[in-house]
C-alpha atoms as a PDB file:
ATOM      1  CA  UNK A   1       1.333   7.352 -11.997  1.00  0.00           C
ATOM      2  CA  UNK A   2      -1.116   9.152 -10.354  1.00  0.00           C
ATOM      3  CA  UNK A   3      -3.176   7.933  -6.887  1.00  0.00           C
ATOM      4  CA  UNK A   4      -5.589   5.296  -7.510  1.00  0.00           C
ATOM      5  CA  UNK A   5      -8.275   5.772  -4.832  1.00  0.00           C
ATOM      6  CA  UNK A   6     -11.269   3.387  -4.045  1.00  0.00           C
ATOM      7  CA  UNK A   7     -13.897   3.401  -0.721  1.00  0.00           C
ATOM      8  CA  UNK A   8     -15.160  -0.398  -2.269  1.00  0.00           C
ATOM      9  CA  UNK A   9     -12.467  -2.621  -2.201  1.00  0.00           C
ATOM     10  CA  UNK A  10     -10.948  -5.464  -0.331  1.00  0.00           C
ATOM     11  CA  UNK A  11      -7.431  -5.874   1.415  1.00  0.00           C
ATOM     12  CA  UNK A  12      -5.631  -9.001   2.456  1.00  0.00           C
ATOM     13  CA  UNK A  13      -3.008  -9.141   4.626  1.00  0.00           C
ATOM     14  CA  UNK A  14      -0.983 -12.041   5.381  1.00  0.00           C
ATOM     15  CA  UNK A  15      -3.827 -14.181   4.456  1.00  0.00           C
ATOM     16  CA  UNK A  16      -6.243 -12.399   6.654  1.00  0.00           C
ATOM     17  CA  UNK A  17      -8.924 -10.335   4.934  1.00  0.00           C
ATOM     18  CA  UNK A  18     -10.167  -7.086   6.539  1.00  0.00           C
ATOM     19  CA  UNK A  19     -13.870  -6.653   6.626  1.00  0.00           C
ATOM     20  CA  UNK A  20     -13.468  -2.910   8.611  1.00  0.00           C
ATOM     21  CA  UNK A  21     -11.751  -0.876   5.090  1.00  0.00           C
ATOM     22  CA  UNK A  22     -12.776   2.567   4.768  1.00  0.00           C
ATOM     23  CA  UNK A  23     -10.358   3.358   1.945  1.00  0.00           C
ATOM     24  CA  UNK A  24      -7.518   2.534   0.169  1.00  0.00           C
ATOM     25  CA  UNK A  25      -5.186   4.340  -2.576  1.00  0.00           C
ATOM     26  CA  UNK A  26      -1.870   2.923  -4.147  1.00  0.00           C
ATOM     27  CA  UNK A  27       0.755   4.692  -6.230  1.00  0.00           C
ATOM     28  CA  UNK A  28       3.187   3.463  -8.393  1.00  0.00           C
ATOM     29  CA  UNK A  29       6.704   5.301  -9.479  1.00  0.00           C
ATOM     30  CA  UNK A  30       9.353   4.873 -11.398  1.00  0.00           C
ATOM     31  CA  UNK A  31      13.013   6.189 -10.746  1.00  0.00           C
ATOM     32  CA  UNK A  32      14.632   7.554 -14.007  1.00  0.00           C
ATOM     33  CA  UNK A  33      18.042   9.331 -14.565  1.00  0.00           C
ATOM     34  CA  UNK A  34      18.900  11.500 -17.747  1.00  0.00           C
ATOM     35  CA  UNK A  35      21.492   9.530 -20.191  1.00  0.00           C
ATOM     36  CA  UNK A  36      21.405  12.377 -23.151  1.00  0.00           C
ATOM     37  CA  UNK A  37      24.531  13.959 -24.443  1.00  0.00           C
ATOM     38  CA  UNK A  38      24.677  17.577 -23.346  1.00  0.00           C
ATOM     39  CA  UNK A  39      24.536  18.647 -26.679  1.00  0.00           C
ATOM     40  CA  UNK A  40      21.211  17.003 -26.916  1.00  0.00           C
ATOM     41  CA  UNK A  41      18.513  18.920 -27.805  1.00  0.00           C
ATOM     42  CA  UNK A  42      15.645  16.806 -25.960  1.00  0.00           C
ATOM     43  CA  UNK A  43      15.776  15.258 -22.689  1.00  0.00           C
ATOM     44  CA  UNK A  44      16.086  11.571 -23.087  1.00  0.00           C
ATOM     45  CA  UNK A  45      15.888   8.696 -19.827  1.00  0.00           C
ATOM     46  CA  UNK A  46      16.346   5.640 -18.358  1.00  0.00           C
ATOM     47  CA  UNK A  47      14.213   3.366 -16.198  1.00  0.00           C
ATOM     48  CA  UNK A  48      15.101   2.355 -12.980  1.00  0.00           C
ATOM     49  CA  UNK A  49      13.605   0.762 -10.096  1.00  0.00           C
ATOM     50  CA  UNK A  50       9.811   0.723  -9.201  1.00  0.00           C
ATOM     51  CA  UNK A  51       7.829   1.460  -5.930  1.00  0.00           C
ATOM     52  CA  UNK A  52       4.163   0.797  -5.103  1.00  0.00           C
ATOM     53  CA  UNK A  53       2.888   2.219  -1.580  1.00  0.00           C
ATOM     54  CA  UNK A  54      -0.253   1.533  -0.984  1.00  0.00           C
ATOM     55  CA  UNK A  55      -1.868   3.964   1.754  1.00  0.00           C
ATOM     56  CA  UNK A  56      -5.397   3.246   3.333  1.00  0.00           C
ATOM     57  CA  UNK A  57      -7.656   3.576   6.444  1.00  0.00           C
ATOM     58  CA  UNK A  58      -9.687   0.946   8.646  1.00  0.00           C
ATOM     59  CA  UNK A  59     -11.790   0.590  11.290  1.00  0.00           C
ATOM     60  CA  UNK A  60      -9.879  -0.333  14.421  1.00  0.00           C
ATOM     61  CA  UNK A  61     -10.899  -3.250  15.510  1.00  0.00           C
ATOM     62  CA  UNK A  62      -8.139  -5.330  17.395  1.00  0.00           C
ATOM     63  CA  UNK A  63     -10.561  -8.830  16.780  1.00  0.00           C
ATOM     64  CA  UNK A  64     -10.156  -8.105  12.887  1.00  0.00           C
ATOM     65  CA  UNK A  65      -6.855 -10.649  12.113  1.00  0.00           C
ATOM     66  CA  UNK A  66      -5.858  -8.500   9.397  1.00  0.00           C
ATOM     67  CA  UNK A  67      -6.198  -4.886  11.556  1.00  0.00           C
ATOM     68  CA  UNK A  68      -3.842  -6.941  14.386  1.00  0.00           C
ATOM     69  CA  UNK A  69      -1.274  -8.227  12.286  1.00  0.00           C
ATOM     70  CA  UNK A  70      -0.514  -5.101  10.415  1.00  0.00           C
ATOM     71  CA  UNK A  71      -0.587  -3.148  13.947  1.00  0.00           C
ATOM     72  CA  UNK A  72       1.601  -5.614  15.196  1.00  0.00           C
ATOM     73  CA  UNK A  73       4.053  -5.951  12.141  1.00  0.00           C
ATOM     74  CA  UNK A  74       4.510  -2.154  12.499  1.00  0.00           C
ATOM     75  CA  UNK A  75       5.524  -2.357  16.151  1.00  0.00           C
ATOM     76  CA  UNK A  76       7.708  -5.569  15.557  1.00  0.00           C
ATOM     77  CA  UNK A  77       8.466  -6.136  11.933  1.00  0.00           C
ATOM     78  CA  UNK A  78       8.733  -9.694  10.784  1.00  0.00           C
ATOM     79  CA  UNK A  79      11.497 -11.187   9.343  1.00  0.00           C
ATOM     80  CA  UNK A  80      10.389 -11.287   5.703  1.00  0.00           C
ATOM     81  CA  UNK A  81       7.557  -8.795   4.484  1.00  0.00           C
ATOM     82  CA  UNK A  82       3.906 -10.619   4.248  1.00  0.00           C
ATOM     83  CA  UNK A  83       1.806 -10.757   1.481  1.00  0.00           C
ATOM     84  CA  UNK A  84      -0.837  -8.190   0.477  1.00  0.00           C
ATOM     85  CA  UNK A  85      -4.007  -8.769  -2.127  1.00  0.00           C
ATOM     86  CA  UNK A  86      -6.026  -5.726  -2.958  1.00  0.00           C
ATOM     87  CA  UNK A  87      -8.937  -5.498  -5.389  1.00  0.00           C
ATOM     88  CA  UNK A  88     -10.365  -2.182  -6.348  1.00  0.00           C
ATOM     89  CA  UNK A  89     -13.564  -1.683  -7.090  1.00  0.00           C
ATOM     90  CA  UNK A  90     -13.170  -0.771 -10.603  1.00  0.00           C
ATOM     91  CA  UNK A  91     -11.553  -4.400 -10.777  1.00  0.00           C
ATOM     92  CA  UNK A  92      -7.896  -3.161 -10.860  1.00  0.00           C
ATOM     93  CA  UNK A  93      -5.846  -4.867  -7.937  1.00  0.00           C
ATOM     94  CA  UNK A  94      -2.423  -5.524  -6.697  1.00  0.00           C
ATOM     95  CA  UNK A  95      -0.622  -8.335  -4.953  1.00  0.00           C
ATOM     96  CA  UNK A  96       2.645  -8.728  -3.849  1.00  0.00           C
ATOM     97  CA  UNK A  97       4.695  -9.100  -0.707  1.00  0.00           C
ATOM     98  CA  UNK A  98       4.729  -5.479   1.769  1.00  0.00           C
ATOM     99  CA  UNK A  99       6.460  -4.137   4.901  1.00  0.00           C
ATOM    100  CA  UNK A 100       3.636  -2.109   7.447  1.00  0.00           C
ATOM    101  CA  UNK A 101       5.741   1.195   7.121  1.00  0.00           C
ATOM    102  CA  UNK A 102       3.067   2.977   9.293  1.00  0.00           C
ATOM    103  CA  UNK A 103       0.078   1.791  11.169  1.00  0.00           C
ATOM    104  CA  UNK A 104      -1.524   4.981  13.415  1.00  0.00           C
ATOM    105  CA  UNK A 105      -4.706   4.356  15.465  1.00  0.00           C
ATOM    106  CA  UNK A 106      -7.070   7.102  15.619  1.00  0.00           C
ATOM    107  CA  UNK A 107      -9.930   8.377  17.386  1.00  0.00           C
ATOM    108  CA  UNK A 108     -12.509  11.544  17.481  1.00  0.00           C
ATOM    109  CA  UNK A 109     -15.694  12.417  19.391  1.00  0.00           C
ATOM    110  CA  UNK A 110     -18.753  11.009  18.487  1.00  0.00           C
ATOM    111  CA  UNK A 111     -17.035   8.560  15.888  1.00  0.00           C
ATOM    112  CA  UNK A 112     -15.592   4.832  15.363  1.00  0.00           C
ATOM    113  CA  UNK A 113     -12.141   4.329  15.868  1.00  0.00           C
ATOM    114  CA  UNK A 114     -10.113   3.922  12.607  1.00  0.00           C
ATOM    115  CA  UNK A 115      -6.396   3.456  11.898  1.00  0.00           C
ATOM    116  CA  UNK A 116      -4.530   4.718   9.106  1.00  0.00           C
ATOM    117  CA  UNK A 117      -1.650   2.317   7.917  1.00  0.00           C
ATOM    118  CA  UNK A 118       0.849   2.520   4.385  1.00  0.00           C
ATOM    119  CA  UNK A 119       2.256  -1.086   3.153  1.00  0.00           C
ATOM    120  CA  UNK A 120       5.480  -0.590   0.960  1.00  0.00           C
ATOM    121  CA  UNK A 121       5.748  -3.289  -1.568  1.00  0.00           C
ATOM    122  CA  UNK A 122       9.386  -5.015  -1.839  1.00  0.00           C
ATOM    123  CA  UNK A 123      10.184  -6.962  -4.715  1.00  0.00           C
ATOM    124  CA  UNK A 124       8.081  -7.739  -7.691  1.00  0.00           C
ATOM    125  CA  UNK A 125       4.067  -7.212  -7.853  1.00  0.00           C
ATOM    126  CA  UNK A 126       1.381  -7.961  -9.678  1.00  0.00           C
ATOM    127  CA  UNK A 127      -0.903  -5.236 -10.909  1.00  0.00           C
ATOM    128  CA  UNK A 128      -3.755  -6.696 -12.808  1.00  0.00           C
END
């Protein structure tokens, strides 16, 4: 599936809700392995496990709960992954638990600070 992309949407992160997102994208995949004969004319497959990443960028503020806890979670992860709630502008979102697999602050001249961060999602999700 390809990147879904929104600059209008809302993230919550272990029940904190960011008011600082710039963007946000997720992408789902799907593992598959080939189970035709050789002799098989057409390439046939098999479904196996499924991975959402979700990839985005806020404004970094270290008073934003949500901001903190993912910075933090990425520095020390917890023992169980939190859970995430996302809703794209389009109405599309995703919820689920998620490990912080990145979190990078960032800064340039003349600008805000922002971070950049990616949330894997571990067992099952909801993608409504």
């Amino acid at each position: 599936m390809p990147a879904i992309n929104s600059t209008n949407a809302s993230l919550t992160y272990n029940a904190n809700a960011t008011t600082g997102l710039v963007r946000i994208s997720y992408v789902n995949t799907v593992d598959v392995i080939e189970s035709q004969a050789i002799s098989a004319t057409n390439k046939a497959f098999l479904t196996g496990q499924a991975q959402t990443v979700v990839s985005g960028e806020v404004f970094y503020d270290q008073g934003d709960l949500c901001v903190s806890a993912m910075e933090t979670d990425s520095v020390v992860p917890p023992a169980s992954a939190r859970a995430v709630a996302i809703l794209m502008n389009t109405g599309m979102g995703i919820s689920g638990n998620a490990w912080v697999t990145s979190f990078e602050p960032q800064a340039s001249n003349n600008d805000v600070l922002r971070a950049t961060f990616e949330l894997t999602f571990t067992g099952a999700r909801t993608i409504t």
